[in-house]
PDB file of N, CA and C in Angstrom:
ATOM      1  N   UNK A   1     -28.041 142.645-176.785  1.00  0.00           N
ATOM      2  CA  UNK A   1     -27.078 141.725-176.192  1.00  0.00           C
ATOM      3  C   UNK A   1     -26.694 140.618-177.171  1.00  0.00           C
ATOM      4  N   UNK A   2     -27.527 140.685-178.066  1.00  0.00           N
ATOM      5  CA  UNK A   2     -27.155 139.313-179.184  1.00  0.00           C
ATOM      6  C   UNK A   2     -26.158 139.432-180.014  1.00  0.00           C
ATOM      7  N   UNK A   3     -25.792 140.572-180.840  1.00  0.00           N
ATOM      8  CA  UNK A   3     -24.411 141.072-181.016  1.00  0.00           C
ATOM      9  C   UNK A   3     -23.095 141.353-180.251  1.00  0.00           C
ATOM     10  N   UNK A   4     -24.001 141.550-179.669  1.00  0.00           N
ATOM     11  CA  UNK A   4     -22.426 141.656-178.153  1.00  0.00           C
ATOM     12  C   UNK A   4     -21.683 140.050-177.915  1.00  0.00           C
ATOM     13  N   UNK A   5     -23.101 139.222-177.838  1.00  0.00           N
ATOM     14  CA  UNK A   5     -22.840 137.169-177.631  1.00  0.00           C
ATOM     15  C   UNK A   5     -21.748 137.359-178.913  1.00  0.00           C
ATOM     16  N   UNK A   6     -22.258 137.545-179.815  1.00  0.00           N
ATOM     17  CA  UNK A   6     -21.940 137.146-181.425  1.00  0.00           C
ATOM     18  C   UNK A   6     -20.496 137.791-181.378  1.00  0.00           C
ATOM     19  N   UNK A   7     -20.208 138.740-181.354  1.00  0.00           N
ATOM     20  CA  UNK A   7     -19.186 139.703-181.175  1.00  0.00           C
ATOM     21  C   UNK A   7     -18.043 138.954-180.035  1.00  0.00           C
ATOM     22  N   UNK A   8     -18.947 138.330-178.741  1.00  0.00           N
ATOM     23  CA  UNK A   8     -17.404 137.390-177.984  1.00  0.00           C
ATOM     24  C   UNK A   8     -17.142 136.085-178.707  1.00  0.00           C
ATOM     25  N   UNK A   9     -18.182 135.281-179.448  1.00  0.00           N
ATOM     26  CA  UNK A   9     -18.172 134.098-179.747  1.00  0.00           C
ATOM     27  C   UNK A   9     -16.564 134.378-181.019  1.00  0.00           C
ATOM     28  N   UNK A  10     -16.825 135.845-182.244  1.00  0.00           N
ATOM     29  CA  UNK A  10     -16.011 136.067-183.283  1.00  0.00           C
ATOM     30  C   UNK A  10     -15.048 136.017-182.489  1.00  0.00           C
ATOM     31  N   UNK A  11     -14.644 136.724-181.213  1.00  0.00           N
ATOM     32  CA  UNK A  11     -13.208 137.360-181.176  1.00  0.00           C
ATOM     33  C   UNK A  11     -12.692 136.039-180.400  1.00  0.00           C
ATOM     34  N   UNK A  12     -13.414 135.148-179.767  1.00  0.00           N
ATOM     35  CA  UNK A  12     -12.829 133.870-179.078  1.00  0.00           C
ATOM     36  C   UNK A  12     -12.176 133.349-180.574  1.00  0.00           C
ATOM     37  N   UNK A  13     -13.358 132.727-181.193  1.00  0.00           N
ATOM     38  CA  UNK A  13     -12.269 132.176-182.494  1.00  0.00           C
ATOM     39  C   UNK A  13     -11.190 132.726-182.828  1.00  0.00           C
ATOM     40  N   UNK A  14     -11.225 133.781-183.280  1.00  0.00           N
ATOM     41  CA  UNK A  14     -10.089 134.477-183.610  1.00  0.00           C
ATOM     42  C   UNK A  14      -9.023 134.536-182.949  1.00  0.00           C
ATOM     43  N   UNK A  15      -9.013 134.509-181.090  1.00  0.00           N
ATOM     44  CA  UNK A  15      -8.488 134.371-180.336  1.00  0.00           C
ATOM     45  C   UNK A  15      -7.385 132.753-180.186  1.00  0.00           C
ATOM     46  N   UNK A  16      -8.497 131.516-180.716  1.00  0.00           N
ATOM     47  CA  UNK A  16      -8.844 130.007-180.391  1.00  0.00           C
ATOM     48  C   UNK A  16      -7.216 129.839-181.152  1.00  0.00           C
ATOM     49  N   UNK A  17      -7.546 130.694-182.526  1.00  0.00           N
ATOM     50  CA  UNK A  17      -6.796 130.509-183.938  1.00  0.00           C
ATOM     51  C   UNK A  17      -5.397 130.985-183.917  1.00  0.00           C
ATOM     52  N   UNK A  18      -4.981 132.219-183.036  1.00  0.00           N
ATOM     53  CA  UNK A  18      -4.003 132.993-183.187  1.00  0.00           C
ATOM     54  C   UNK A  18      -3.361 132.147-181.933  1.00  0.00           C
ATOM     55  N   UNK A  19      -3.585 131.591-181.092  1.00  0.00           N
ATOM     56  CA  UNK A  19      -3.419 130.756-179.746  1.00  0.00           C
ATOM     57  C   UNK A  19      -2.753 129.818-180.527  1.00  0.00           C
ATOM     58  N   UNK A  20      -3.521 129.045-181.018  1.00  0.00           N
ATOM     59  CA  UNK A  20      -3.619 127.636-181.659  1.00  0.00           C
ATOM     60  C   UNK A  20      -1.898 127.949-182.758  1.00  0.00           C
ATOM     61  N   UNK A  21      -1.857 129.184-183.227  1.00  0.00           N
ATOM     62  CA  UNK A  21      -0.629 128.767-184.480  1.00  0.00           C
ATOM     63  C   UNK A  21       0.675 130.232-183.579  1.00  0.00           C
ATOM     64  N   UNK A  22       0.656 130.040-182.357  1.00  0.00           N
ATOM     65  CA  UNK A  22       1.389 130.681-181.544  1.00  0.00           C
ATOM     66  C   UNK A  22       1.607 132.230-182.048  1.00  0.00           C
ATOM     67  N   UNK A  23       0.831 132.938-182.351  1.00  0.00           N
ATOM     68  CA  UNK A  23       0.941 134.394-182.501  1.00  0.00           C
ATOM     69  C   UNK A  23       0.452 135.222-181.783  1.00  0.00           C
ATOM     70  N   UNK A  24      -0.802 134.368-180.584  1.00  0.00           N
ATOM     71  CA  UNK A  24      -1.805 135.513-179.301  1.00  0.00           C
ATOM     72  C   UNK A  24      -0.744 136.363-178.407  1.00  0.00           C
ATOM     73  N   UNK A  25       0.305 135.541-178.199  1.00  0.00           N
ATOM     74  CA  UNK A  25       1.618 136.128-177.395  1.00  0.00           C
ATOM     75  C   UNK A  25       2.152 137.120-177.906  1.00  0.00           C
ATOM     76  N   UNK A  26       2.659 137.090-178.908  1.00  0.00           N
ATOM     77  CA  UNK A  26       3.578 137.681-179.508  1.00  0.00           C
ATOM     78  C   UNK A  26       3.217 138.880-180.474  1.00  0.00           C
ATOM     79  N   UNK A  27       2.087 139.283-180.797  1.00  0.00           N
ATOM     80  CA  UNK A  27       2.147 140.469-181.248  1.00  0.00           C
ATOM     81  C   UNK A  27       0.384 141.731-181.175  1.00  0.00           C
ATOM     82  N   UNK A  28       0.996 142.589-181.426  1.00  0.00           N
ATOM     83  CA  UNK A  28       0.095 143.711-181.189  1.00  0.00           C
ATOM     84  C   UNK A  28      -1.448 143.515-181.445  1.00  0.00           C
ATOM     85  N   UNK A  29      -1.596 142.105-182.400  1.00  0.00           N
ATOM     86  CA  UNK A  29      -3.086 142.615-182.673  1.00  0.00           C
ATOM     87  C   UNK A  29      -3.531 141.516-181.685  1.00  0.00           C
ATOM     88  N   UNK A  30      -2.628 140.475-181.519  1.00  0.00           N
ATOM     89  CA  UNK A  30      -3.051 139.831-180.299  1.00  0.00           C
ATOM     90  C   UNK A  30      -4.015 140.391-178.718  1.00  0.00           C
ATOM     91  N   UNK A  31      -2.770 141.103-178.761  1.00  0.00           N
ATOM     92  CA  UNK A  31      -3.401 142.085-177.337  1.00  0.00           C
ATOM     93  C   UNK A  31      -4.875 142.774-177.833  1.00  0.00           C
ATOM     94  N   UNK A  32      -5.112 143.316-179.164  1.00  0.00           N
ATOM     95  CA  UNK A  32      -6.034 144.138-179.009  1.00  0.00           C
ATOM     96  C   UNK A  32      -7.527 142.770-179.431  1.00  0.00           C
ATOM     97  N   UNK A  33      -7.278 142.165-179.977  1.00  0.00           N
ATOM     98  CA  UNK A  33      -8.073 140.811-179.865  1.00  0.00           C
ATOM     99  C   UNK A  33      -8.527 140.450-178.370  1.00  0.00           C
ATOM    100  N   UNK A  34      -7.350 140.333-177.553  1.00  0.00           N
ATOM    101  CA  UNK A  34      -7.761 140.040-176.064  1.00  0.00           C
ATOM    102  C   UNK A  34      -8.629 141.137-175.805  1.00  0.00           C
ATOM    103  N   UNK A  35      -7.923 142.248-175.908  1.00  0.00           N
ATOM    104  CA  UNK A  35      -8.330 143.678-175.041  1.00  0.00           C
ATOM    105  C   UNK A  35     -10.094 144.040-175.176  1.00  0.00           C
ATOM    106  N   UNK A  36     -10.170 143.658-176.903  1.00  0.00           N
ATOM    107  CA  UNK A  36     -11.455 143.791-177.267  1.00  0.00           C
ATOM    108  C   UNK A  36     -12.867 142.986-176.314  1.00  0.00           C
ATOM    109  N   UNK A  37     -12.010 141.524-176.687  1.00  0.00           N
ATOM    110  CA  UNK A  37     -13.137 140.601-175.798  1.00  0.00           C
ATOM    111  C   UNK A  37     -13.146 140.791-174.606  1.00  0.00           C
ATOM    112  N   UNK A  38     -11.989 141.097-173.693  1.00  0.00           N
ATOM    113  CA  UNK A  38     -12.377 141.793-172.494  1.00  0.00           C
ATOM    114  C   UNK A  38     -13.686 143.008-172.586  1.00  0.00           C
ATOM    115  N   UNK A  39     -13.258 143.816-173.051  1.00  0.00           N
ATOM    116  CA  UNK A  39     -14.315 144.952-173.201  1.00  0.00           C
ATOM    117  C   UNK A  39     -16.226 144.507-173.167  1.00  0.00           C
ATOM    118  N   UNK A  40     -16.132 143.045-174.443  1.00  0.00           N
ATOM    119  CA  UNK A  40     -17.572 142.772-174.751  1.00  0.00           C
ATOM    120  C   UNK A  40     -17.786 141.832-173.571  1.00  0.00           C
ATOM    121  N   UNK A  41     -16.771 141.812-173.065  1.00  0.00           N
ATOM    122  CA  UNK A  41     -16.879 140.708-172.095  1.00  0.00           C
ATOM    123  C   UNK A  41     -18.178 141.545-170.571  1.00  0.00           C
ATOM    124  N   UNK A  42     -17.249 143.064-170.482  1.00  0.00           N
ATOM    125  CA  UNK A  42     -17.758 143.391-169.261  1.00  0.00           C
ATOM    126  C   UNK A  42     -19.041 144.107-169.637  1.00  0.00           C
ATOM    127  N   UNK A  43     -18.940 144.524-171.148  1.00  0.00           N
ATOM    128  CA  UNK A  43     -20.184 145.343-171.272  1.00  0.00           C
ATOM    129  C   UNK A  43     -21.454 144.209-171.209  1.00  0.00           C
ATOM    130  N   UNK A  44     -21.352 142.832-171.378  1.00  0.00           N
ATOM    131  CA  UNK A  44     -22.134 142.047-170.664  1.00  0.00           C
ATOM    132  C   UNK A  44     -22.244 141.373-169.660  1.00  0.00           C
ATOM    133  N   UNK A  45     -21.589 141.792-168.850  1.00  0.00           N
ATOM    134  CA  UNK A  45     -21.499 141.485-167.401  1.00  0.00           C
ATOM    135  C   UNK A  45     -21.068 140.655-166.934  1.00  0.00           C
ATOM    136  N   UNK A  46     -20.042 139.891-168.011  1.00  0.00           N
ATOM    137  CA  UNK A  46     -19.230 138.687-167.841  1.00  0.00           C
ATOM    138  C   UNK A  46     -18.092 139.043-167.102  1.00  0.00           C
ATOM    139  N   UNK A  47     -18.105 140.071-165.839  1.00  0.00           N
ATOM    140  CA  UNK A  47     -16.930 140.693-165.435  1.00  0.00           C
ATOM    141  C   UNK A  47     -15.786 139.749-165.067  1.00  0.00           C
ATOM    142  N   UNK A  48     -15.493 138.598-164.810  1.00  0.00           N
ATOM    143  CA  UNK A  48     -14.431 137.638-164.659  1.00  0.00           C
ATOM    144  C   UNK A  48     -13.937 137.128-165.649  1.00  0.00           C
ATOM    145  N   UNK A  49     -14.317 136.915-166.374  1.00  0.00           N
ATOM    146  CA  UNK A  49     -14.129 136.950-167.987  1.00  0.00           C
ATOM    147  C   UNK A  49     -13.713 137.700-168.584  1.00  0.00           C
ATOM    148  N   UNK A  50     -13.747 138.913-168.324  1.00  0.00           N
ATOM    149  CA  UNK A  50     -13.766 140.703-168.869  1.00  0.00           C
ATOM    150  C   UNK A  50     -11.973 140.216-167.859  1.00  0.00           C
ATOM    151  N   UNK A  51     -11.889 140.292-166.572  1.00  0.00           N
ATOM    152  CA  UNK A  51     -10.650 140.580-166.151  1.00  0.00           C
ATOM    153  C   UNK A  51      -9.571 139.993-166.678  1.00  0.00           C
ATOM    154  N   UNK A  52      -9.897 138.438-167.074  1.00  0.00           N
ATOM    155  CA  UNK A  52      -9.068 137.916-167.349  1.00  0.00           C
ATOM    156  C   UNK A  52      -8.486 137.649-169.010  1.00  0.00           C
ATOM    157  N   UNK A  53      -9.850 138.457-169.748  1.00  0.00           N
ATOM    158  CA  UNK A  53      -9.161 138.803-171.136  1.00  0.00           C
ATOM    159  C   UNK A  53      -7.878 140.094-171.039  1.00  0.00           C
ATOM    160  N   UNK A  54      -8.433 141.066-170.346  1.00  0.00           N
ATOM    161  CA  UNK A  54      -7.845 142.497-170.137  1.00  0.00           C
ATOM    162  C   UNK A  54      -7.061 141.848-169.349  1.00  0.00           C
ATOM    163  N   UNK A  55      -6.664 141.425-168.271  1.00  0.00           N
ATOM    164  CA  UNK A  55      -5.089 140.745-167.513  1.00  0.00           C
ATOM    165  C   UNK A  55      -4.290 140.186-168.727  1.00  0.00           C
ATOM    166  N   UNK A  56      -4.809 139.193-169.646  1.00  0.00           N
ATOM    167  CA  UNK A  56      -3.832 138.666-170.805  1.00  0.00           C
ATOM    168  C   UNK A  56      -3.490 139.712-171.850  1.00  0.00           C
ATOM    169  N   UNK A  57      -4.309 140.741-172.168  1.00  0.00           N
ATOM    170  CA  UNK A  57      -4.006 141.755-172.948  1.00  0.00           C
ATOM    171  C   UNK A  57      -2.779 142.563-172.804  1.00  0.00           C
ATOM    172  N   UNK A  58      -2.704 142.470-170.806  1.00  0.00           N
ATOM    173  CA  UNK A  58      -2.288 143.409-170.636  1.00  0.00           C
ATOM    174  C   UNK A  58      -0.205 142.811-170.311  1.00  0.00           C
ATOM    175  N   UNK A  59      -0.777 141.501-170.212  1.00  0.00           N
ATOM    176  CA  UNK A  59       0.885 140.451-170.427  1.00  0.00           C
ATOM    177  C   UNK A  59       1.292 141.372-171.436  1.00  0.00           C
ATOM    178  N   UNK A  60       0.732 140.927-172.439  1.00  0.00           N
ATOM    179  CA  UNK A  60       1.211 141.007-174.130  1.00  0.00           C
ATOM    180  C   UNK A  60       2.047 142.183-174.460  1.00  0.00           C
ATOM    181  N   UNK A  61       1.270 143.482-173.897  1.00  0.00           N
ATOM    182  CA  UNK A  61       1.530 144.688-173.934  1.00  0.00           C
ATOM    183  C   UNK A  61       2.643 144.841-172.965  1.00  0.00           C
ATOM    184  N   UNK A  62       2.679 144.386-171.969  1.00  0.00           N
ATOM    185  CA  UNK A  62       4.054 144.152-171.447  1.00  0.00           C
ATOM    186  C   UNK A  62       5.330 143.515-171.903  1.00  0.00           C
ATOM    187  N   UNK A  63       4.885 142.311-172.494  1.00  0.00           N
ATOM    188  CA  UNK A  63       5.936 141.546-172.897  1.00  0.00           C
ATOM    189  C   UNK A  63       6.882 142.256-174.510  1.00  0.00           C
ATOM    190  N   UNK A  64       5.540 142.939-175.059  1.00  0.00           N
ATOM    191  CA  UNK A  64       6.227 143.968-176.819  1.00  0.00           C
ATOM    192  C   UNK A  64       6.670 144.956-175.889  1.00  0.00           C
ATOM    193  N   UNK A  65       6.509 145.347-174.861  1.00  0.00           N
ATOM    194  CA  UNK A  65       6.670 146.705-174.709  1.00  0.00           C
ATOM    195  C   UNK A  65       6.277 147.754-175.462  1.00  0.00           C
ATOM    196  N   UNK A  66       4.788 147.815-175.474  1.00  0.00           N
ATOM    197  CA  UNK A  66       3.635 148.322-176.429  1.00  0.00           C
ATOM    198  C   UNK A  66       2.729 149.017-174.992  1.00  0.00           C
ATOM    199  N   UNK A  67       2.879 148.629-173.637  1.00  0.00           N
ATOM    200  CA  UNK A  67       2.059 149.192-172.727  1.00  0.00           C
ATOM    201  C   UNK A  67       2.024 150.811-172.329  1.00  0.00           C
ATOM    202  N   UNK A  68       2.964 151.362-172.607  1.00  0.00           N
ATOM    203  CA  UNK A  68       2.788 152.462-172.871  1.00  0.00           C
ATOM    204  C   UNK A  68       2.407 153.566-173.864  1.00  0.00           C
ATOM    205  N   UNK A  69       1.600 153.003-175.542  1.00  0.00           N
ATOM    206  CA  UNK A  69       1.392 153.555-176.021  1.00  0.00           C
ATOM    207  C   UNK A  69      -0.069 153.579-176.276  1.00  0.00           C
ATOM    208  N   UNK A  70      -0.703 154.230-176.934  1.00  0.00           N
ATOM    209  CA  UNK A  70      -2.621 154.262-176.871  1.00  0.00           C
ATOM    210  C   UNK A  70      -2.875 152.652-176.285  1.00  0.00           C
ATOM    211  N   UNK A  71      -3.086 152.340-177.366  1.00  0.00           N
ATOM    212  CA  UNK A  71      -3.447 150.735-177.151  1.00  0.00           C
ATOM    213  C   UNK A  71      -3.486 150.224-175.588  1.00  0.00           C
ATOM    214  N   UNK A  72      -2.207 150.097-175.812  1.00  0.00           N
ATOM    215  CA  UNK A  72      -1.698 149.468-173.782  1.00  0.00           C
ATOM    216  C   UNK A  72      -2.430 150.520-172.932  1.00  0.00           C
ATOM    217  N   UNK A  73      -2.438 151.714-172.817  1.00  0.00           N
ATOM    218  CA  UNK A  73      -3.213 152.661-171.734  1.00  0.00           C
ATOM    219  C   UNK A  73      -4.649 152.040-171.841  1.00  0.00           C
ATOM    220  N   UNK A  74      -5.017 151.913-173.115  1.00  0.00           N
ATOM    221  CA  UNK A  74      -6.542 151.836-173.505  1.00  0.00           C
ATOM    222  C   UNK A  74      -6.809 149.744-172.491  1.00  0.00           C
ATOM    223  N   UNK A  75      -6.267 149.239-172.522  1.00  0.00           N
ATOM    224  CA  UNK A  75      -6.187 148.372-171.815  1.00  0.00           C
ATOM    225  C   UNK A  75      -6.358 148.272-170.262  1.00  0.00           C
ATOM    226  N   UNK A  76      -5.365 149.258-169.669  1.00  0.00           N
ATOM    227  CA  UNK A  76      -5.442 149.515-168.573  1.00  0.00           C
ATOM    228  C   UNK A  76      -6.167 150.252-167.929  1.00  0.00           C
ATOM    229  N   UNK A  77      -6.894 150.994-168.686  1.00  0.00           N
ATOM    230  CA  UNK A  77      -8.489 152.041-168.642  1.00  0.00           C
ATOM    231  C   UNK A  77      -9.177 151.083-168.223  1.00  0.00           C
ATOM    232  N   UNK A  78      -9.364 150.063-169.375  1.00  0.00           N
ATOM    233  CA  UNK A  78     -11.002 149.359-169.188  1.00  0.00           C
ATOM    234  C   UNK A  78     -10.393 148.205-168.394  1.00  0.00           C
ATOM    235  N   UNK A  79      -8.891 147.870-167.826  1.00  0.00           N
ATOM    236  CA  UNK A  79      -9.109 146.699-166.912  1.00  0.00           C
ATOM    237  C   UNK A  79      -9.289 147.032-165.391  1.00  0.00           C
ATOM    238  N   UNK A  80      -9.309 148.960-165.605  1.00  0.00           N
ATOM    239  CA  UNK A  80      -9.346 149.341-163.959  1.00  0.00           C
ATOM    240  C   UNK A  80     -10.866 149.526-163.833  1.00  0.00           C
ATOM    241  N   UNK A  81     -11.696 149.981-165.024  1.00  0.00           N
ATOM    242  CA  UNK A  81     -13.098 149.998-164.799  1.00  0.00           C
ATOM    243  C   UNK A  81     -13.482 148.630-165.044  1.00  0.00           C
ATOM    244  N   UNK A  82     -12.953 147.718-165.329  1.00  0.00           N
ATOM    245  CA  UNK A  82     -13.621 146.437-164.962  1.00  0.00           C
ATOM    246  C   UNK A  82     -13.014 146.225-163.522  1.00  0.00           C
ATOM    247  N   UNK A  83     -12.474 146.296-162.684  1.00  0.00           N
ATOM    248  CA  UNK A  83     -11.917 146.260-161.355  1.00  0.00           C
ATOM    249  C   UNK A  83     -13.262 146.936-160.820  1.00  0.00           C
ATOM    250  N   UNK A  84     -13.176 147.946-161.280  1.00  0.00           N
ATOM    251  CA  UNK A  84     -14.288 149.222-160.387  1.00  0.00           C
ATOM    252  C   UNK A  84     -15.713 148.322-160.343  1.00  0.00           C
ATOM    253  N   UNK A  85     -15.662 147.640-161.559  1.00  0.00           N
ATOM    254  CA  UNK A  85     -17.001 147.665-161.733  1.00  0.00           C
ATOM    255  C   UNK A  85     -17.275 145.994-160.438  1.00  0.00           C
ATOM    256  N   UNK A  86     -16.298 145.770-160.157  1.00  0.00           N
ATOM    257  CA  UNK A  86     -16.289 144.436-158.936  1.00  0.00           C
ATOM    258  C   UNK A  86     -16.575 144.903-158.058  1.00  0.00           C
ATOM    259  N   UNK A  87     -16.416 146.412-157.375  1.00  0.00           N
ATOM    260  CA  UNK A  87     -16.238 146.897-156.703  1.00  0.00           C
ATOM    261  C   UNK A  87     -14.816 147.080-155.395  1.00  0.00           C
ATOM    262  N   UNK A  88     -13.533 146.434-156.503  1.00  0.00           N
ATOM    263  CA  UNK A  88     -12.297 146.721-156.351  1.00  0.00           C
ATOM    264  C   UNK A  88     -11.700 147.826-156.509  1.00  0.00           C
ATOM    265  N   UNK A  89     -12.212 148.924-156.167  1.00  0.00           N
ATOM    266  CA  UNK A  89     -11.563 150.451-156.031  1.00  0.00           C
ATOM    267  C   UNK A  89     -10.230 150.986-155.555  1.00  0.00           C
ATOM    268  N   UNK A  90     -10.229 149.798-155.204  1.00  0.00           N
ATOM    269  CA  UNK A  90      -8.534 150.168-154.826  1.00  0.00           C
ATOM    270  C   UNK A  90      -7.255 149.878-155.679  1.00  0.00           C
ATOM    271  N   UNK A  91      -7.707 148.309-156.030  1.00  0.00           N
ATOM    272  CA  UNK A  91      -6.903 148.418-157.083  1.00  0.00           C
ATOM    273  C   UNK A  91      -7.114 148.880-158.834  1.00  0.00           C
ATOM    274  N   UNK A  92      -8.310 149.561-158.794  1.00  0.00           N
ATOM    275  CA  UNK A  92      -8.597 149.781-159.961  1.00  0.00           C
ATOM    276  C   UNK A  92      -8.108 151.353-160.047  1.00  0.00           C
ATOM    277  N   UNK A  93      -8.035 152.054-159.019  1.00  0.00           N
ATOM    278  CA  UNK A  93      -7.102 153.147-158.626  1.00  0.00           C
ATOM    279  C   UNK A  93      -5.863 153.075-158.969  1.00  0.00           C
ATOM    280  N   UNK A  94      -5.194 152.107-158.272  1.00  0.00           N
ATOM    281  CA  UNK A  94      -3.688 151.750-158.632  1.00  0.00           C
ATOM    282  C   UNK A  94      -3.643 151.476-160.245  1.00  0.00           C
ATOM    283  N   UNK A  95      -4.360 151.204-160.737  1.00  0.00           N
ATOM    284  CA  UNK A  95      -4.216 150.729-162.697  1.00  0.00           C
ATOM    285  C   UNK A  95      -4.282 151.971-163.182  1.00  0.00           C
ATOM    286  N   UNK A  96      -5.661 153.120-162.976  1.00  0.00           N
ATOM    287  CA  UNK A  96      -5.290 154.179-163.419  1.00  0.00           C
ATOM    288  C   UNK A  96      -4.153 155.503-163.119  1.00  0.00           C
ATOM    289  N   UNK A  97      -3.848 154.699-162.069  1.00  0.00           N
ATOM    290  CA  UNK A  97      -2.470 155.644-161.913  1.00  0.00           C
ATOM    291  C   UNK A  97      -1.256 155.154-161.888  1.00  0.00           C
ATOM    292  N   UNK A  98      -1.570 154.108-162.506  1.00  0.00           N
ATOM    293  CA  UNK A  98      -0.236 153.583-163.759  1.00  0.00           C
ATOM    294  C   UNK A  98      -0.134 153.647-164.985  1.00  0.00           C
ATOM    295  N   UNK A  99      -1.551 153.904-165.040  1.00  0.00           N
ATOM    296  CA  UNK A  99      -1.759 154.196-166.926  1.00  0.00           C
ATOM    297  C   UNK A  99      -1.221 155.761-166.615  1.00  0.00           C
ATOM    298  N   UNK A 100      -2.164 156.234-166.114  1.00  0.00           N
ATOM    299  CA  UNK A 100      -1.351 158.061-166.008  1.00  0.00           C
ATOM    300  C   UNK A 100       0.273 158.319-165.590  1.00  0.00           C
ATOM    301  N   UNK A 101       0.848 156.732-165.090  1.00  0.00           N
ATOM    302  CA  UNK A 101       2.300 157.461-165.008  1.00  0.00           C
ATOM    303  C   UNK A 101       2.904 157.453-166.135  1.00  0.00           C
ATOM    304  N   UNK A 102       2.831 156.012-166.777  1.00  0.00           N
ATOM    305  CA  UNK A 102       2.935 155.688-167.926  1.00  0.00           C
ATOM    306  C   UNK A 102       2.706 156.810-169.381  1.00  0.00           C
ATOM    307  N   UNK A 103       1.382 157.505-169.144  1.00  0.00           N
ATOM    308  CA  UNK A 103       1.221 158.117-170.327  1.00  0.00           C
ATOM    309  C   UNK A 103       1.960 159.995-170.490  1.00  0.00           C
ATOM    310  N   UNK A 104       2.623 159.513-169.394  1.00  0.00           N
ATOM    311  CA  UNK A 104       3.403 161.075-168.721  1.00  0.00           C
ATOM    312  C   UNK A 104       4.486 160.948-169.136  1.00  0.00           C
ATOM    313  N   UNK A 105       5.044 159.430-169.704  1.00  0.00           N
ATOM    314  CA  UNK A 105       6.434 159.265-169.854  1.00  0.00           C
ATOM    315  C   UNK A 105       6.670 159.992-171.552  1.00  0.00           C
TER     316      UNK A 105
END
C-alpha cells in the first residue's frame, strides 16, 4: 500500500501543476493523469476519491471528444467498477453500457 500512497501523492502533484498552469482541462494526458489517480485511488479504497478523479477524467474526455477511444472507454470501465464497488449497480451498469455503445461506434 506504500507505493500505491506514493503513487497518489506523484499523480496529485502532477495533477496540482497541470491545474495550476491551466492544461488539466484541456488535454489528453490530463484525463489520463486524472483517470490514473482515480484507479490508485480505488485500488486503496479511497472509493470517493476514486469517483471523483474518474468523474473529472471523464469531463475531459468529453470535452476533447477523446471518450470514445481506448483511453475514454478505459475510464468508463474503472468509473463503473468503482460505482460497483459502492455497491451502485445500477448505475455502474448504465456506464458499461455506454462504454459498449460507444465502443460499437
Amino acid at each position: 500500500s506504500g507505493d500505491l500512497g506514493e503513487a497518489a501523492v506523484a499523480y496529485v502533484r502532477a495533477i496540482d501543476v497541470r491545474r495550476a498552469n491551466g492544461t488539466l482541462l484541456a488535454s489528453q494526458e490530463g484525463a489520463r493523469l486524472l483517470g490514473s489517480l482515480g484507479v490508485v485511488r480505488a485500488q486503496r479504497g479511497e472509493l470517493g476519491e476514486a469517483l471523483e478523479a474518474l468523474r473529472e477524467a471523464r469531463r475531459v474526455h468529453e470535452a476533447l471528444g477523446t471518450l470514445a477511444t481506448r483511453e475514454g472507454l478505459s475510464v468508463l470501465i474503472n468509473l463503473g467498477t468503482a460505482h460497483s464497488s459502492t455497491e451502485d449497480h445500477s448505475l455502474a451498469l448504465g456506464i458499461y453500457m455506454e462504454a459498449r455503445e460507444l465502443s460499437e461506434r
